[in-house]
C-alpha atoms as a PDB file:
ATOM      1  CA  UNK A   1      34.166 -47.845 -12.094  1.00  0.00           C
ATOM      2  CA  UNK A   2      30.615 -48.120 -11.919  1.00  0.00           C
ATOM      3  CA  UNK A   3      28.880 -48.635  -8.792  1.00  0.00           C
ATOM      4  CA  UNK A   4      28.459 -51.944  -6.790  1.00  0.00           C
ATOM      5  CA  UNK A   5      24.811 -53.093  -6.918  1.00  0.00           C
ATOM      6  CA  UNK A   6      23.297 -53.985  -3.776  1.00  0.00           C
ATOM      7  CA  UNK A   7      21.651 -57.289  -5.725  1.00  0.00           C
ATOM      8  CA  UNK A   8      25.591 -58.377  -5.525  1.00  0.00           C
ATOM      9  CA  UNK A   9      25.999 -59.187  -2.226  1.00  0.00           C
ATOM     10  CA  UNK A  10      26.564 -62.799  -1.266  1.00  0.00           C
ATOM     11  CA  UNK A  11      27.635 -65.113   1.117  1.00  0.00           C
ATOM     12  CA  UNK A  12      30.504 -67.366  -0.205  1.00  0.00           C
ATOM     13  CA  UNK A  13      30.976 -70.996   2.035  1.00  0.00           C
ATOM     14  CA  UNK A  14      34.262 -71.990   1.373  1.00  0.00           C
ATOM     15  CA  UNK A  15      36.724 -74.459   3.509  1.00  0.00           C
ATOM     16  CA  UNK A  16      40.005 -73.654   4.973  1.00  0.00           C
ATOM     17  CA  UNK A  17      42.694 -74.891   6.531  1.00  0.00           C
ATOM     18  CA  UNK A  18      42.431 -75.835  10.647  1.00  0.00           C
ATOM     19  CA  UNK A  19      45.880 -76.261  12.775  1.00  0.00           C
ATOM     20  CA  UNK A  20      45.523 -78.435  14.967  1.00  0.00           C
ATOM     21  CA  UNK A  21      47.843 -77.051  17.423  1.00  0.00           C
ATOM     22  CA  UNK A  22      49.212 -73.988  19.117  1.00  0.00           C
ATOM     23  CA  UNK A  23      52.344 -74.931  17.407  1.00  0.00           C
ATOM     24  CA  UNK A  24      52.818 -77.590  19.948  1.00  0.00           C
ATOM     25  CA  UNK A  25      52.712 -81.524  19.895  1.00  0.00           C
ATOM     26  CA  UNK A  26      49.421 -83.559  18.839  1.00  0.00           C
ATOM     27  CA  UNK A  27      48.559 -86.939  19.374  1.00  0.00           C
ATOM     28  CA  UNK A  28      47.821 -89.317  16.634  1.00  0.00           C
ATOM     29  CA  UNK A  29      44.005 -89.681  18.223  1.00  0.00           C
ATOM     30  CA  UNK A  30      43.275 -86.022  17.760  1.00  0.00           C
ATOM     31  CA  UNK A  31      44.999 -85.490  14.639  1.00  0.00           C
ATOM     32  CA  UNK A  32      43.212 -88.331  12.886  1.00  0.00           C
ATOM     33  CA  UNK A  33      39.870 -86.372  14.400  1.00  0.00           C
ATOM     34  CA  UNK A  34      41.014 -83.567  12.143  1.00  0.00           C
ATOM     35  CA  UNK A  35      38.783 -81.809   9.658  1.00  0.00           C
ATOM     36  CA  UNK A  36      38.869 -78.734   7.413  1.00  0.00           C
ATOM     37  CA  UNK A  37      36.883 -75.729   8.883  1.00  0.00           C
ATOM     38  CA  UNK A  38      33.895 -74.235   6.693  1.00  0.00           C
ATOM     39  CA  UNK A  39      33.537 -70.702   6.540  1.00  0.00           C
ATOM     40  CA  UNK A  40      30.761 -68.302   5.287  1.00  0.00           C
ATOM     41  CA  UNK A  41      31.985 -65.242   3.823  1.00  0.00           C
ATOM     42  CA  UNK A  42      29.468 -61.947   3.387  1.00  0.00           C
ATOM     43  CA  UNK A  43      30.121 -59.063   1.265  1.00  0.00           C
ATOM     44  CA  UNK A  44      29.599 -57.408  -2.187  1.00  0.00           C
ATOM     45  CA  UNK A  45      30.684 -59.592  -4.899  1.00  0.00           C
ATOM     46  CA  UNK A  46      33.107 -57.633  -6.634  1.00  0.00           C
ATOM     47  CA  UNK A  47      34.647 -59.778  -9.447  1.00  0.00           C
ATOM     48  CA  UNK A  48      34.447 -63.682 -10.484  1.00  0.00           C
ATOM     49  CA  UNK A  49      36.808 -65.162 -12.692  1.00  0.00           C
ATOM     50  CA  UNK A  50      37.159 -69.137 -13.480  1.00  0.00           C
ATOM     51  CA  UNK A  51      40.114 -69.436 -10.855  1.00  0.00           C
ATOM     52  CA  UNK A  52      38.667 -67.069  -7.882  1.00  0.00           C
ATOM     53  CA  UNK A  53      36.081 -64.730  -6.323  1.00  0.00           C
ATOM     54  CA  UNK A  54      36.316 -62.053  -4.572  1.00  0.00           C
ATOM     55  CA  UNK A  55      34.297 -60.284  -2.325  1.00  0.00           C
ATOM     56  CA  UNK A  56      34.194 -57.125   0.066  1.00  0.00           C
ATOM     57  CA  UNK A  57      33.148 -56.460   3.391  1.00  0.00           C
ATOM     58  CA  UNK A  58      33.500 -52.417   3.618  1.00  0.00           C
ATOM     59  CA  UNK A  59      33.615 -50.209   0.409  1.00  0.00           C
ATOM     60  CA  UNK A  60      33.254 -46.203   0.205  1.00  0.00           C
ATOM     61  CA  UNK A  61      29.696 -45.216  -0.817  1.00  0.00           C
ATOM     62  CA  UNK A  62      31.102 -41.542  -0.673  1.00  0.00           C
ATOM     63  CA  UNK A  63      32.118 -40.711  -4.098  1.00  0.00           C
ATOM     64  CA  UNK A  64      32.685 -43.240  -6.510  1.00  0.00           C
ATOM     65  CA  UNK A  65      32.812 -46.447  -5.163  1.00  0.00           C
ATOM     66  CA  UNK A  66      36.512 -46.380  -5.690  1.00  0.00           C
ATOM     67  CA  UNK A  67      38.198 -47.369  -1.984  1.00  0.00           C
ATOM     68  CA  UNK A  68      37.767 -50.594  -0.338  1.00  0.00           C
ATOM     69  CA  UNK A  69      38.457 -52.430   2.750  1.00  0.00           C
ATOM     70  CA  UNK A  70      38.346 -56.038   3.983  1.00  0.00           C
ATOM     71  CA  UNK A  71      38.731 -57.559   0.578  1.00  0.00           C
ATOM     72  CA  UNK A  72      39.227 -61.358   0.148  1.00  0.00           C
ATOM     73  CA  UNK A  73      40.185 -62.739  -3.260  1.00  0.00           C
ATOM     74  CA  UNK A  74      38.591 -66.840  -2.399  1.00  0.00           C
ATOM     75  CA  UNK A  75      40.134 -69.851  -5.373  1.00  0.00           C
ATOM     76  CA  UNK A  76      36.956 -71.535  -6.945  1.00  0.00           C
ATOM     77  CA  UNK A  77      38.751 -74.825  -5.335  1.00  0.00           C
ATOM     78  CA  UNK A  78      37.798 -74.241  -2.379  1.00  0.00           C
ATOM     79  CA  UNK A  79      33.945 -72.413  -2.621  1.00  0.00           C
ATOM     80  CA  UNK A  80      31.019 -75.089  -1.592  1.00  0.00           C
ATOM     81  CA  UNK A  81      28.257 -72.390  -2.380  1.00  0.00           C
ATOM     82  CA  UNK A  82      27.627 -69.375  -3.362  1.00  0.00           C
ATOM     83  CA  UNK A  83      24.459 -67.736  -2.268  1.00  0.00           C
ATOM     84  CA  UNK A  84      23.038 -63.930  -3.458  1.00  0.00           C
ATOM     85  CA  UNK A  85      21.143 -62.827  -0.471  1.00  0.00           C
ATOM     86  CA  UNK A  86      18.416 -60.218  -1.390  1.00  0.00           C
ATOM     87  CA  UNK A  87      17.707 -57.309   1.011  1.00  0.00           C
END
């Protein structure tokens, strides 16, 4: 694998789910309040298909850029923006 360019890292906004409880009762009045959460995501873009991203936060700059860590695979569903941030 060649190595990950440093022009390759972004920060993905994407929305997730938000419980509402801590696995207790809700009223209707909050739960009709309710609202996904929006969450930016930075790392190295590793790989983009039509059905999902994903990025990295930690990879090893040892050798060959062949161990990871902190890896999130994101659906395209779900993504609001992606941004390539320039150092």
């Amino acid at each position: 694998m060649s190595k990950l360019s440093s022009d390759k890292i972004v920060k993905v906004t994407w929305l997730d789910t938000n419980e509402n409880s801590v696995g207790g009762w809700i009223e209707k009045e909050d739960l009709d309040k309710s609202k996904v959460c929006s969450v930016d995501s930075l790392g190295w873009l590793y790989k983009e298909t039509d059905e999902f991203v994903v990025i990295l936060a930690d990879k090893d700059s040892y050798d060959e850029d062949d161990l990871f860590g902190r890896s999130q695979v994101i659906p395209k569903g779900v993504i609001k923006n992606i941004e390539y941030l320039v150092s």
